[in-house]
N, C-alpha and C. Protein backbone atom coordinates (compact mmCIF):
# COMPACT_ATOMS: atom_id res chain seq x y z
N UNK A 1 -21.91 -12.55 -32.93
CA UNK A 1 -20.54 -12.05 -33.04
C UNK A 1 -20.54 -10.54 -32.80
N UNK A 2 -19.88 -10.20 -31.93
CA UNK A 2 -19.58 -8.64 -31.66
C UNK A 2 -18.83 -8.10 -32.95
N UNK A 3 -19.75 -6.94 -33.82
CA UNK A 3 -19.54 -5.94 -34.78
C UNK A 3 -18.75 -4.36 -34.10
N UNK A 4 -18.14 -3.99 -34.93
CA UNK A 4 -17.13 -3.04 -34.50
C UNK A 4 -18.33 -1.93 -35.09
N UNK A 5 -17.99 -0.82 -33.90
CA UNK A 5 -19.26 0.44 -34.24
C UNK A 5 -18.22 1.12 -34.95
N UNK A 6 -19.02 2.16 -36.10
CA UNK A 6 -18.36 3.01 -36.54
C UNK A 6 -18.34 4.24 -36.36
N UNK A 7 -18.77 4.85 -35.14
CA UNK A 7 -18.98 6.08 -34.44
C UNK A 7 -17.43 6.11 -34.41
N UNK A 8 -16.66 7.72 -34.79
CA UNK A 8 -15.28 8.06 -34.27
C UNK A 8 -15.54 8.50 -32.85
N UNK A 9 -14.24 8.27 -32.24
CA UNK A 9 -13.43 8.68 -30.81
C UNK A 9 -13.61 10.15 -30.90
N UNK A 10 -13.91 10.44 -30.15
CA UNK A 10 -13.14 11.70 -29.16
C UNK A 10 -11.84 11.97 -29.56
N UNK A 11 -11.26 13.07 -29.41
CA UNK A 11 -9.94 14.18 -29.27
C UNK A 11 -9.30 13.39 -27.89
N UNK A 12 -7.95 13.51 -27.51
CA UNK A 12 -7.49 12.97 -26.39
C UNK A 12 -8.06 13.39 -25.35
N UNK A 13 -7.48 12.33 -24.49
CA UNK A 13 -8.34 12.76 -23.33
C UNK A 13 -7.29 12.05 -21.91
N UNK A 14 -7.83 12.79 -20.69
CA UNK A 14 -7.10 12.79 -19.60
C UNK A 14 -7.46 12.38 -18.79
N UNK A 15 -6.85 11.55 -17.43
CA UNK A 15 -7.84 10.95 -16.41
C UNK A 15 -7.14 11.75 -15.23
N UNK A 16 -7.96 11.24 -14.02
CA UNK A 16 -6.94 11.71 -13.00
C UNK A 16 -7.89 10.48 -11.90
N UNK A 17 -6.86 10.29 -11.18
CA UNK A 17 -7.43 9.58 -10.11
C UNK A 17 -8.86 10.15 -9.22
N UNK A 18 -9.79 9.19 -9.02
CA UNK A 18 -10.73 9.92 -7.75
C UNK A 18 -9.83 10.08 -6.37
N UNK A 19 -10.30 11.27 -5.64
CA UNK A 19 -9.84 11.97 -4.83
C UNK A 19 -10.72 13.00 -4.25
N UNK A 20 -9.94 13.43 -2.92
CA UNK A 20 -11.02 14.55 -2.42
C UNK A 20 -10.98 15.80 -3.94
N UNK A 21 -10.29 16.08 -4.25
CA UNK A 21 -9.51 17.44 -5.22
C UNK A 21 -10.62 16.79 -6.23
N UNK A 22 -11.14 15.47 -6.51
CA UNK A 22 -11.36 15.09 -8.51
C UNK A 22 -13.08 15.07 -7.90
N UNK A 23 -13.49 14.76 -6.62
CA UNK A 23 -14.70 14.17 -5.80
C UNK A 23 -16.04 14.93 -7.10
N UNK A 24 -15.71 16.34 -6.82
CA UNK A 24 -16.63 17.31 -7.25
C UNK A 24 -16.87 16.56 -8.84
N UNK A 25 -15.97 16.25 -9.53
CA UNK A 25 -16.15 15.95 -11.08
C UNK A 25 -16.79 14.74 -11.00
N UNK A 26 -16.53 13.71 -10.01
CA UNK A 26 -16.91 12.34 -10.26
C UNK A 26 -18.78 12.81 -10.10
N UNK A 27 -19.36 13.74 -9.38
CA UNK A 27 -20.09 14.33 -9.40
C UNK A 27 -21.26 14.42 -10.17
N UNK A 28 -20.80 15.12 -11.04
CA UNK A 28 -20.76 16.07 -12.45
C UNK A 28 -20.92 14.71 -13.10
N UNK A 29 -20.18 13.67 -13.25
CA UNK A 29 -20.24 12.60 -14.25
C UNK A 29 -21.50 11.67 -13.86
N UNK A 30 -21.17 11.41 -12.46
CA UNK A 30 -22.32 10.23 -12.43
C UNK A 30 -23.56 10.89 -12.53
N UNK A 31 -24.05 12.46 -11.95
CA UNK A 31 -25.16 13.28 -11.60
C UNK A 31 -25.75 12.58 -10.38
N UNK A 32 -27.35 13.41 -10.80
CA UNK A 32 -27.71 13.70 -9.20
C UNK A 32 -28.31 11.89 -8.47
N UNK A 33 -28.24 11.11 -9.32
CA UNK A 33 -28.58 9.95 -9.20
C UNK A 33 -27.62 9.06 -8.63
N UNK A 34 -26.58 9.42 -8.45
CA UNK A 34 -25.23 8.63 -8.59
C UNK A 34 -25.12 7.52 -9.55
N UNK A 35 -25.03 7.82 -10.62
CA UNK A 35 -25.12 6.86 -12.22
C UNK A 35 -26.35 6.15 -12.33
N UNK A 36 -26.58 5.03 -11.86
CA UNK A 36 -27.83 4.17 -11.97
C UNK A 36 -28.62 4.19 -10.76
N UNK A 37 -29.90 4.56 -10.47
CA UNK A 37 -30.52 4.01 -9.25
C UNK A 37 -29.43 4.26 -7.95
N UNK A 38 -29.00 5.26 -8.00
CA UNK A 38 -28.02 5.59 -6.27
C UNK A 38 -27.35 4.48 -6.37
N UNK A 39 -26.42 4.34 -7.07
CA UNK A 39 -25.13 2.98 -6.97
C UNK A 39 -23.98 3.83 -6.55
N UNK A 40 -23.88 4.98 -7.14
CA UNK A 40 -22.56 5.47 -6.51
C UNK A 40 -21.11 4.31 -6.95
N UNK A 41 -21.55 3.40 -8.14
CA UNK A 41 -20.38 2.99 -7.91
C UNK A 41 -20.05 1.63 -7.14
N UNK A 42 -20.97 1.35 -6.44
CA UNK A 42 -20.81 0.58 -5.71
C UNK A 42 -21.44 -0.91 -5.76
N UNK A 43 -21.68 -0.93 -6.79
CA UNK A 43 -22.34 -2.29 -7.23
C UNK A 43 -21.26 -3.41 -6.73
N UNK A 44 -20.44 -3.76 -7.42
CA UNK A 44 -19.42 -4.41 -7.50
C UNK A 44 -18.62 -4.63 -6.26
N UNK A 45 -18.70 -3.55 -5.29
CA UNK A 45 -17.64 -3.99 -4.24
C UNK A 45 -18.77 -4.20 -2.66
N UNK A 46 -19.93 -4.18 -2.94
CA UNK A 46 -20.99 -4.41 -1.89
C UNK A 46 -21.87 -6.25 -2.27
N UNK A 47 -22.31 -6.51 -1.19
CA UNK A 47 -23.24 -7.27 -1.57
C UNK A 47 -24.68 -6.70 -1.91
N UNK A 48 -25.50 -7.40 -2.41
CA UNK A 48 -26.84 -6.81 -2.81
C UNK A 48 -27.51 -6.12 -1.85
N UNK A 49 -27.71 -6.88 -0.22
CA UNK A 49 -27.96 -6.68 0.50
C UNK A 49 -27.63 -5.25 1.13
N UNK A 50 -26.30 -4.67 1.11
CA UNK A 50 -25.35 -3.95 1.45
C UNK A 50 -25.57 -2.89 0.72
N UNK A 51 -25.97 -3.03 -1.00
CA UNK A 51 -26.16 -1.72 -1.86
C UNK A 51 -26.93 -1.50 -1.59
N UNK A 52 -28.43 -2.42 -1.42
CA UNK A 52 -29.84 -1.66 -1.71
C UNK A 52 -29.83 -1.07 -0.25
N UNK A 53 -29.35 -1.21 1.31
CA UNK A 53 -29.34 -0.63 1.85
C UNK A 53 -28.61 0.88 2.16
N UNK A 54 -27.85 0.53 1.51
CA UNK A 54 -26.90 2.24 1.01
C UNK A 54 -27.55 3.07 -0.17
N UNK A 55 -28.20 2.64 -0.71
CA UNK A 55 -29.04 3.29 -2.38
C UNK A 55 -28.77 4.48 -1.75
N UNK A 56 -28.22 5.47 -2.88
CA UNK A 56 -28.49 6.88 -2.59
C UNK A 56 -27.20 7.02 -1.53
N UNK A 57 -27.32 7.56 -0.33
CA UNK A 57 -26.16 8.08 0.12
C UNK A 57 -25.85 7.73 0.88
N UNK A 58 -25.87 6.71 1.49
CA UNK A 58 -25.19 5.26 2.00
C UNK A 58 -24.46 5.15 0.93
N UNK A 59 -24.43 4.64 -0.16
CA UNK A 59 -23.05 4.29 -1.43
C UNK A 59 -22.18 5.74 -1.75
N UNK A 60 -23.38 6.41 -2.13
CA UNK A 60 -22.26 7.72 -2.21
C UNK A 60 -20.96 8.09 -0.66
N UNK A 61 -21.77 8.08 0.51
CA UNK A 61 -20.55 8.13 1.19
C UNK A 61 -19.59 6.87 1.83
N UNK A 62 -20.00 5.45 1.38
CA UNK A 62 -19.16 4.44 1.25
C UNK A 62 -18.02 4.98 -0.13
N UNK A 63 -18.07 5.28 -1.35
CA UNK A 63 -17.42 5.66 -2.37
C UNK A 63 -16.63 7.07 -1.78
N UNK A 64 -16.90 7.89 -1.30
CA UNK A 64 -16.34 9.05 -0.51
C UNK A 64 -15.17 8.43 0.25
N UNK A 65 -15.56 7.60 1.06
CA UNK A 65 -14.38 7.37 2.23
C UNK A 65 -13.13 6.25 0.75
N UNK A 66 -13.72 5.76 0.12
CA UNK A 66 -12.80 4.87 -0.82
C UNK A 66 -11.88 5.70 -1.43
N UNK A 67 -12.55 6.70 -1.91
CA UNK A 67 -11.81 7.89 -2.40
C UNK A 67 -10.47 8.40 -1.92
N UNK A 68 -10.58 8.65 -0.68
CA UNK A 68 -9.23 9.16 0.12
C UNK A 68 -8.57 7.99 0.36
N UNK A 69 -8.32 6.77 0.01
CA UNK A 69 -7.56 5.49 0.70
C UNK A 69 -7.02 5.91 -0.71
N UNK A 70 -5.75 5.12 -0.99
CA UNK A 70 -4.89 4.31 -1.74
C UNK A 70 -4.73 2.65 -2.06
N UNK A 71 -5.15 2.17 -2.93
CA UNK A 71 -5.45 3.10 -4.47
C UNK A 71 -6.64 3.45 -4.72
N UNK A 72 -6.49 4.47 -5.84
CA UNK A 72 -7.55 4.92 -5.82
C UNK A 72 -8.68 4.11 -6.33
N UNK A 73 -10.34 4.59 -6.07
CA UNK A 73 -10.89 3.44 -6.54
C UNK A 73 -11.39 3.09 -8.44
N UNK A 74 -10.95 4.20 -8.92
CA UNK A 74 -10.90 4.25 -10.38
C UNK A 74 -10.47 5.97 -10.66
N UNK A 75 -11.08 6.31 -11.59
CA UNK A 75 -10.93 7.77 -12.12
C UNK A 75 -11.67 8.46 -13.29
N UNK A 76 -11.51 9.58 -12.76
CA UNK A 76 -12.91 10.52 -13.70
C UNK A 76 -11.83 11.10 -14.82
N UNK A 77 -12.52 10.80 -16.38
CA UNK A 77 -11.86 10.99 -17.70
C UNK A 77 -12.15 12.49 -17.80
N UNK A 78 -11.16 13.25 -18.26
CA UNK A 78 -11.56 14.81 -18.50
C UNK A 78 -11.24 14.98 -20.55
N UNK A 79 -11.96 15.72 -20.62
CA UNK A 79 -11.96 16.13 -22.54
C UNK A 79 -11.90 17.70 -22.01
N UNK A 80 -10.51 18.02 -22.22
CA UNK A 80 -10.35 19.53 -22.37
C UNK A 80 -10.25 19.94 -21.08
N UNK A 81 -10.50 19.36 -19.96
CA UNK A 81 -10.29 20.10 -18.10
C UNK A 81 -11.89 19.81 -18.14
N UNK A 82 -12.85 19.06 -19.32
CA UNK A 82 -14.12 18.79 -18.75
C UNK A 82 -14.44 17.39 -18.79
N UNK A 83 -15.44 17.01 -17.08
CA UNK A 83 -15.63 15.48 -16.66
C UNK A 83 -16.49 15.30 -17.53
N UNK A 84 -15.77 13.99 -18.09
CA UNK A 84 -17.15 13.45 -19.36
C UNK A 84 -16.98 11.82 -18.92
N UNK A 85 -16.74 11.51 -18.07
CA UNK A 85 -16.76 9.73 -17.61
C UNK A 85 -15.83 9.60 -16.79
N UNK A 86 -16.81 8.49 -16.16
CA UNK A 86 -15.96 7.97 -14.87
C UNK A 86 -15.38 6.37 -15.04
N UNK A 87 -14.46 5.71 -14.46
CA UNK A 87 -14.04 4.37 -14.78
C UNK A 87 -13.89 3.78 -13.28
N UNK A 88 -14.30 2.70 -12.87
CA UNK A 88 -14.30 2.22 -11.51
C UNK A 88 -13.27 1.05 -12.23
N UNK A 89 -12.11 0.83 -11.59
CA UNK A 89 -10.84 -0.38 -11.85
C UNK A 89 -10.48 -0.42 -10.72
N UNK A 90 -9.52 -1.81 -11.05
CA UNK A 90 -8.26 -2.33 -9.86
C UNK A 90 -8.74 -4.07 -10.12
N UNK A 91 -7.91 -4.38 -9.37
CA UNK A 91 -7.76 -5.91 -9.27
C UNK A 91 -8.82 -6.42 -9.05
N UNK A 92 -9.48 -7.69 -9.50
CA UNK A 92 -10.57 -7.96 -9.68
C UNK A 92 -11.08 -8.40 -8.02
N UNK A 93 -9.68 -8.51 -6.88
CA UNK A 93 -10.10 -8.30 -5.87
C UNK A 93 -10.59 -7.51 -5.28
N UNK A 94 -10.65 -5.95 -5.62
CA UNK A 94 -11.27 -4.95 -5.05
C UNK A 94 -12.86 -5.10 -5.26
N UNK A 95 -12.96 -6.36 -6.42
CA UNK A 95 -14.61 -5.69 -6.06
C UNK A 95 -15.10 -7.58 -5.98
N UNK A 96 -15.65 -7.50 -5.05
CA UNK A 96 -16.20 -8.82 -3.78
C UNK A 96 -17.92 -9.52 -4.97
N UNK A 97 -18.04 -8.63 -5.51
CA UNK A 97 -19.84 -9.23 -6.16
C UNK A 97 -19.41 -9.88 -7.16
N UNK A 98 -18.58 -9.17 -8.12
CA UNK A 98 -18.02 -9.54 -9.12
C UNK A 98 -17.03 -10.97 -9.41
N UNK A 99 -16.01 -11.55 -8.34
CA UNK A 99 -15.48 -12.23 -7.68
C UNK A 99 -16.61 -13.65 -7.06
N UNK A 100 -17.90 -12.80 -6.67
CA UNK A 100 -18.41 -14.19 -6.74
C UNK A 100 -20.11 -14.09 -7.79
N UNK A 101 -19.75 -13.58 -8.86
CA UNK A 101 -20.68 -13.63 -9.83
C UNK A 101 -20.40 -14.89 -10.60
N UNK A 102 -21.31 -16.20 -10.92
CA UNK A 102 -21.25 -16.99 -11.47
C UNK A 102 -21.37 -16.67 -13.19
N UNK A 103 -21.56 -15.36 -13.56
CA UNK A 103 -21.92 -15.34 -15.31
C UNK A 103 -20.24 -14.53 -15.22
N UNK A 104 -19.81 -13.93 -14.50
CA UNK A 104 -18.66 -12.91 -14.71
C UNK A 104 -17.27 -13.58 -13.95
N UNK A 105 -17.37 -15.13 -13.61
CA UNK A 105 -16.34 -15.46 -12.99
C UNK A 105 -14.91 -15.31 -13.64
N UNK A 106 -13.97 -15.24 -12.96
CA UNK A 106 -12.40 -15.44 -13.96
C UNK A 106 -11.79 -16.60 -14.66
N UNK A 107 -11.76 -16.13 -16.00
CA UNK A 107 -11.52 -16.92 -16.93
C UNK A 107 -10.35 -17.73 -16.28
N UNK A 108 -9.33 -17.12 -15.79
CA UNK A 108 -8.04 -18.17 -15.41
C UNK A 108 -7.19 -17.40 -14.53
N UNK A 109 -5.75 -17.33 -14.21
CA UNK A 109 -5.57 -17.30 -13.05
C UNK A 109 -4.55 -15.68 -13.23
N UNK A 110 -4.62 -15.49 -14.35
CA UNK A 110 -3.96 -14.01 -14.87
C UNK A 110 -4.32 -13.09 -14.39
N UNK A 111 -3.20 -12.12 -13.50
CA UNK A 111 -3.74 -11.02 -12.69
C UNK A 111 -4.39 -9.83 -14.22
N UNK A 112 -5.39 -9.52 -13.72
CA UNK A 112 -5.70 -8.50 -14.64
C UNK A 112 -6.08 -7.44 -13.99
N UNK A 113 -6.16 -5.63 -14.38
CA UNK A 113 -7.21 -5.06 -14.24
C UNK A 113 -8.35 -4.75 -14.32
N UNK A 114 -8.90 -4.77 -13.32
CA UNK A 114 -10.78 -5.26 -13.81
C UNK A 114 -11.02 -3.94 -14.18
N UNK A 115 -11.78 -3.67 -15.54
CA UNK A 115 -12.39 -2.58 -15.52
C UNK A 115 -14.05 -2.51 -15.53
N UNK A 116 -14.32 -2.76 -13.78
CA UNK A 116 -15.78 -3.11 -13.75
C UNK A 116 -16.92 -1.85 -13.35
N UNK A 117 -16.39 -0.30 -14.33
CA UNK A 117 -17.81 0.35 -14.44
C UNK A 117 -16.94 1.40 -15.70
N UNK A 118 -18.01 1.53 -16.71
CA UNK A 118 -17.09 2.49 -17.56
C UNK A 118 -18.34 3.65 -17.94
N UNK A 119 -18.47 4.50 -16.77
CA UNK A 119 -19.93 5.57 -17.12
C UNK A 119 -19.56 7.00 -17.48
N UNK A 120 -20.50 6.87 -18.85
CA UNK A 120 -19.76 8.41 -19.73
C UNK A 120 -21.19 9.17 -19.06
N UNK A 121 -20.65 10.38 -19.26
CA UNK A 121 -21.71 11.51 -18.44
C UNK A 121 -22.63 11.74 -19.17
N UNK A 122 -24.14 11.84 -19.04
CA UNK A 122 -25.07 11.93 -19.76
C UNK A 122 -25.34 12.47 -21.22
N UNK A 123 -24.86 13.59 -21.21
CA UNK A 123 -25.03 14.56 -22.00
C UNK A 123 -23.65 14.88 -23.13
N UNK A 124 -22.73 13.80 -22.97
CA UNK A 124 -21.62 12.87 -23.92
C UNK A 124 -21.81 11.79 -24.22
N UNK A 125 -22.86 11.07 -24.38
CA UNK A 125 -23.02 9.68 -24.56
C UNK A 125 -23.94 9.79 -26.00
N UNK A 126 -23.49 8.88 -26.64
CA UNK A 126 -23.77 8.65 -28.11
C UNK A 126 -23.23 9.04 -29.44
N UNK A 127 -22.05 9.74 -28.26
CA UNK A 127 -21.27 10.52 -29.50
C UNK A 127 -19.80 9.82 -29.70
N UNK A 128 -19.46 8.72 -29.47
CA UNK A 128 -18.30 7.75 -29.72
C UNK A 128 -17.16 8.10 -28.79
N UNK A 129 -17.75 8.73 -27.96
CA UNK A 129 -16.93 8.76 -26.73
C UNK A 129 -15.74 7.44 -25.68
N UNK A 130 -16.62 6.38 -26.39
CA UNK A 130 -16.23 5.65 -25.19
C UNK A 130 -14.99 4.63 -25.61
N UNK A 131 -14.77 4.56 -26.58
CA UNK A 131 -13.40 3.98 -26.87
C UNK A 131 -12.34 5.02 -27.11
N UNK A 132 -12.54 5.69 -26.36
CA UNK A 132 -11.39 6.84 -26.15
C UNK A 132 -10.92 6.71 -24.76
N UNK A 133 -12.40 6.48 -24.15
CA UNK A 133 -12.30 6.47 -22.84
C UNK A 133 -11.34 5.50 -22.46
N UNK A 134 -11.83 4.45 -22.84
CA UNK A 134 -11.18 3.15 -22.76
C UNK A 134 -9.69 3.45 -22.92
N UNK A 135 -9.36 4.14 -23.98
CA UNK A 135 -7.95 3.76 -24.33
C UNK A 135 -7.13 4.54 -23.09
N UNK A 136 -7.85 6.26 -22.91
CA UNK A 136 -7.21 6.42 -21.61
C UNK A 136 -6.99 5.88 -20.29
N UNK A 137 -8.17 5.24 -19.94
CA UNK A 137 -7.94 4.12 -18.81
C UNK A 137 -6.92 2.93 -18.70
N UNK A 138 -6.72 2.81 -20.35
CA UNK A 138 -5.73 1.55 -20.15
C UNK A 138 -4.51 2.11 -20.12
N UNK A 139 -4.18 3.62 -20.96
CA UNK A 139 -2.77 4.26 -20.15
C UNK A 139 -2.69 4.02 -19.03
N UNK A 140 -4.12 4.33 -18.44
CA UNK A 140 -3.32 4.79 -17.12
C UNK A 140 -3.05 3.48 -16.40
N UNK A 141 -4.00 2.27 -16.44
CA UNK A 141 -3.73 1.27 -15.82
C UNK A 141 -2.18 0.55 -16.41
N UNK A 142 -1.98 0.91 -17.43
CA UNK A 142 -0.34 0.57 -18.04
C UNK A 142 0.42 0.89 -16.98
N UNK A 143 0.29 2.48 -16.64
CA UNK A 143 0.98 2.93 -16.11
C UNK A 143 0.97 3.11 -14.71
N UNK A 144 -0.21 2.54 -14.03
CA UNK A 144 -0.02 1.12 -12.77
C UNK A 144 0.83 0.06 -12.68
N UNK A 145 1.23 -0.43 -13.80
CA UNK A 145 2.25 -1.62 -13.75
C UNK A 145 0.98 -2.87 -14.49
N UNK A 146 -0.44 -2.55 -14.29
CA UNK A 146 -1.12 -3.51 -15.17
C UNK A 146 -0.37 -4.14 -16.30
N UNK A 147 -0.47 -5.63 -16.83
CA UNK A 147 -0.07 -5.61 -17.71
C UNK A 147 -1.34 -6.61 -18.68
N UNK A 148 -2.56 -5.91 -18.12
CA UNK A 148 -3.63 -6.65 -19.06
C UNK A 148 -5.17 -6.62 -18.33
N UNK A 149 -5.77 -5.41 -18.86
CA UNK A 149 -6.99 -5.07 -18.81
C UNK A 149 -7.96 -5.49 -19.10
N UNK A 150 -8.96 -5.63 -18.10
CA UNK A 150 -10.42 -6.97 -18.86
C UNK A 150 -11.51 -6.31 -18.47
N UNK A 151 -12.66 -6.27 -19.35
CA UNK A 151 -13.96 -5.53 -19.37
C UNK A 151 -15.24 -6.53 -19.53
N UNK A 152 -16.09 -6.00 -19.08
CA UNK A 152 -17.34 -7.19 -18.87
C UNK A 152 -18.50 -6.80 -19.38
N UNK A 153 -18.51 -5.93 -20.91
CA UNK A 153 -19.34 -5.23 -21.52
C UNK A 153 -20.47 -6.09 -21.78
N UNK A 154 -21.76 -5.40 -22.21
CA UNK A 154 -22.90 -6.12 -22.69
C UNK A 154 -22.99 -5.64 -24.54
N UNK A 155 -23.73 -6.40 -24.77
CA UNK A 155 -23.70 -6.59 -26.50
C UNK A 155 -25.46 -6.58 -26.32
N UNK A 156 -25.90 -5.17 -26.36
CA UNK A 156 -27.23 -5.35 -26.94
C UNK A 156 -27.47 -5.76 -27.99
N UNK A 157 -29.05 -6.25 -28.28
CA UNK A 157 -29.72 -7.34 -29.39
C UNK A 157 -29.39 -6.36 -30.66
N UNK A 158 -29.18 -6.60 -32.00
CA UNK A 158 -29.63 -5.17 -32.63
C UNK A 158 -30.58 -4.63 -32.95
N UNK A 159 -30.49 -3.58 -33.29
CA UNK A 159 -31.72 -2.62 -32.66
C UNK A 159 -31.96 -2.38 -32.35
N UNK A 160 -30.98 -2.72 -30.79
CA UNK A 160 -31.40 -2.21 -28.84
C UNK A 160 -30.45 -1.70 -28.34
N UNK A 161 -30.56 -0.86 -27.59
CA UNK A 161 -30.01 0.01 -26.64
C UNK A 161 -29.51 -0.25 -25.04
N UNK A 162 -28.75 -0.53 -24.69
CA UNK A 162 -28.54 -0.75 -23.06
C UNK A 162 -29.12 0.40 -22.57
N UNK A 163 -29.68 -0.08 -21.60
CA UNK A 163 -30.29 1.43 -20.40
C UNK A 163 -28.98 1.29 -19.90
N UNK A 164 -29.10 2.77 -18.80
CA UNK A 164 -27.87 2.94 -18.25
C UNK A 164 -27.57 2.03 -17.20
N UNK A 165 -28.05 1.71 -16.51
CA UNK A 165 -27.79 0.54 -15.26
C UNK A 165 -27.43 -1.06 -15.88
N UNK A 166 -27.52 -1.17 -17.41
CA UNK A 166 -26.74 -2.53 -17.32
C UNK A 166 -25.76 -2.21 -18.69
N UNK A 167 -25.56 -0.92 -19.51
CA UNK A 167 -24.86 -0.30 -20.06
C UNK A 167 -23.45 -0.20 -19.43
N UNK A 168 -23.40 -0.23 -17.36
CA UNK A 168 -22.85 0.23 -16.43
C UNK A 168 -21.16 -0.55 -16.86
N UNK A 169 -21.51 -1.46 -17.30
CA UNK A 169 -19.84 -1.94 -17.75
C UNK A 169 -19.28 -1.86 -19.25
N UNK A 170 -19.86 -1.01 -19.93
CA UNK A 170 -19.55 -0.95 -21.23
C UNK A 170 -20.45 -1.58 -22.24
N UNK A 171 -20.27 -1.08 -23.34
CA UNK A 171 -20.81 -1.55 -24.76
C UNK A 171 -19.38 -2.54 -25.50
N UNK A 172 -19.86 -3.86 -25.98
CA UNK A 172 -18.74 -4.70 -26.61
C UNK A 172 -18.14 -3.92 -28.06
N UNK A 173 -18.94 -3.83 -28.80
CA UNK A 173 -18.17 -2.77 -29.77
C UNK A 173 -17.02 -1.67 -29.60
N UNK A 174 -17.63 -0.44 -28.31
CA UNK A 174 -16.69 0.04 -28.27
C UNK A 174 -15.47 -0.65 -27.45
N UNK A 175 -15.34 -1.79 -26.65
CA UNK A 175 -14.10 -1.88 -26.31
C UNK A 175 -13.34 -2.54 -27.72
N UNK A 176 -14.19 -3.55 -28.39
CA UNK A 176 -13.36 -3.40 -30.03
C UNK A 176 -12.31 -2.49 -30.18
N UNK A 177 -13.55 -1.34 -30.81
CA UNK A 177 -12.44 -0.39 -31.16
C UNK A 177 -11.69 -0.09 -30.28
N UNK A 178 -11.21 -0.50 -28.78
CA UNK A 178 -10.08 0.41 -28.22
C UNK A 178 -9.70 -0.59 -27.99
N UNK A 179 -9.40 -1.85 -28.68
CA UNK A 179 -8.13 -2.72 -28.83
C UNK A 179 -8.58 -3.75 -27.96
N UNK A 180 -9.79 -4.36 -27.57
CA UNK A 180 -9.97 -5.57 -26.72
C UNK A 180 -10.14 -6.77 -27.53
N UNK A 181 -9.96 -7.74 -26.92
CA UNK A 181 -10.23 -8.80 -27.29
C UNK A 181 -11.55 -9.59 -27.06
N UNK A 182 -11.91 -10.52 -27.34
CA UNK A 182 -12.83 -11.73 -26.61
C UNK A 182 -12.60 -12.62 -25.90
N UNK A 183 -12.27 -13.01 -25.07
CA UNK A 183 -11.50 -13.91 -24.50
C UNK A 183 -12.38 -14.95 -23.85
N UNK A 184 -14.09 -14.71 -23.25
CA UNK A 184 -15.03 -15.61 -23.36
C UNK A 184 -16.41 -15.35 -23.19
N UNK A 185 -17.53 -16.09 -23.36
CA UNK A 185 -18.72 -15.50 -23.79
C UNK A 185 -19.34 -16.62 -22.79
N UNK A 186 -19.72 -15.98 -21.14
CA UNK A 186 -20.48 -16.60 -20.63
C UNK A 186 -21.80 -16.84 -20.72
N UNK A 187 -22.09 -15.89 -21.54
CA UNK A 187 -23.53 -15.53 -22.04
C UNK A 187 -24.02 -14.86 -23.15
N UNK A 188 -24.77 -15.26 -23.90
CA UNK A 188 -25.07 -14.32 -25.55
C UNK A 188 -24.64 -12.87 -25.27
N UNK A 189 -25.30 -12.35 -24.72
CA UNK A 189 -25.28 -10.98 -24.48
C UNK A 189 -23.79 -10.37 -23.72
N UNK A 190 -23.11 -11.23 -23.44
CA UNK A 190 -21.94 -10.90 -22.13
C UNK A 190 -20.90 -11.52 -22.70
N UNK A 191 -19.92 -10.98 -23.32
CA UNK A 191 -18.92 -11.44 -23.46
C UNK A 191 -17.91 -10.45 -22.69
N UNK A 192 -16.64 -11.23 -22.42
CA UNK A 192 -15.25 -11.18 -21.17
C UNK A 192 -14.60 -10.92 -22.68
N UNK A 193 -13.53 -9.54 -21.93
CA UNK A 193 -12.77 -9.15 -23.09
C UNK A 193 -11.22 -8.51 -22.48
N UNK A 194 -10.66 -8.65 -23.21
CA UNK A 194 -9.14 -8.44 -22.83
C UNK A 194 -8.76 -7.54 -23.58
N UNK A 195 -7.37 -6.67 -22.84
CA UNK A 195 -6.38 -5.95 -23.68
C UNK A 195 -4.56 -6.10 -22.91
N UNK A 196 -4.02 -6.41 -23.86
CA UNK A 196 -2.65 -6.43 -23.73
C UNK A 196 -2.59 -5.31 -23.18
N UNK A 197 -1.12 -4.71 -22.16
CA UNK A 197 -1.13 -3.21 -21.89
C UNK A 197 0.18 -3.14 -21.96
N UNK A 198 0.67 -1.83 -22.60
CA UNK A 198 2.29 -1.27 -22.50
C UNK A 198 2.60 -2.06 -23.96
């Protein structure tokens, strides 16, 4: 059963769409690695084949050109005018791996916003950052017209820690605290979680 952490939130916080203008922060958040192993982000909307051949900057400038299209392809969270996490969202059609992942398939036929990467910046992480994060992302996806946000967090064993590369969609506790639900558990470790929006 997913336990609610008792680490407090963060002070409010602000997003802004990725963009050429936000590029530099998304930056700053993922570092010089592009988040996990040169993903850039791009796990989810490549095939395997497709990432490991982009690793590094093949994904980073696949995520570049995504950037300038509409919509955007998620957005970098700011605390104070500073990047402390990035959120990769949109319709669970925007991202093609995910769509045909047999442990992460869709529960049913409800348009949702996928929120399939939620990466806090290194050197902010452990400090209860991330259900803040969350809650700003779901403003903003509210204020897309979303009307129901879903996350595909992992529930380490206790006692254990997600590394960052499968950490990459969240911790189940903190979407708890920022108002998710359970909605199904394809796997011990993997539970599908929901939030009402607006």
């Amino acid at each position: 059963m997913t336990t609610r952490s008792d680490q407090k939130a963060s002070g409010p916080l602000t997003v802004k769409e990725l963009s050429k203008k936000t590029w530099s922060d998304f930056e700053t958040v993922l570092g010089s690695n592009g988040g996990a192993r040169g993903c850039w982000c791009m796990h989810w909307r490549l095939s395997i084949a497709e990432w490991t051949e982009g690793k590094g900057e093949g994904n980073k400038k696949a995520m570049s050109r995504l950037a300038q299209r509409d919509p955007a392809p998620g957005v970098v969270v700011y605390e104070n005018d500073t990047p402390v996490a990035w959120c990769s969202l949109g319709p669970r059609s925007s991202f093609p791996r995910l769509e045909r992942s047999p442990l992460l398939a869709s529960v049913d036929d409800e348009p949702v916003c996928a929120i399939a990467c939620v990466y806090v910046q290194k050197k902010h992480r452990g400090s209860g950052l991330l259900p803040a994060v969350l809650d700003a992302v779901c403003d903003y996806a509210a204020s897309a017209g979303y009307e129901v946000a879903e996350g595909y967090p992992v529930e380490p064993r206790e006692g254990k820690r997600a590394g960052a590369d499968t950490a990459m969609t969240g911790i189940a506790s903190a979407f708890l605290d920022a108002g998710f639900s359970e909605v199904a558990r394809p796997r011990d470790d993997r539970p599908i979680m929901r939030r009402k929006l607006g």
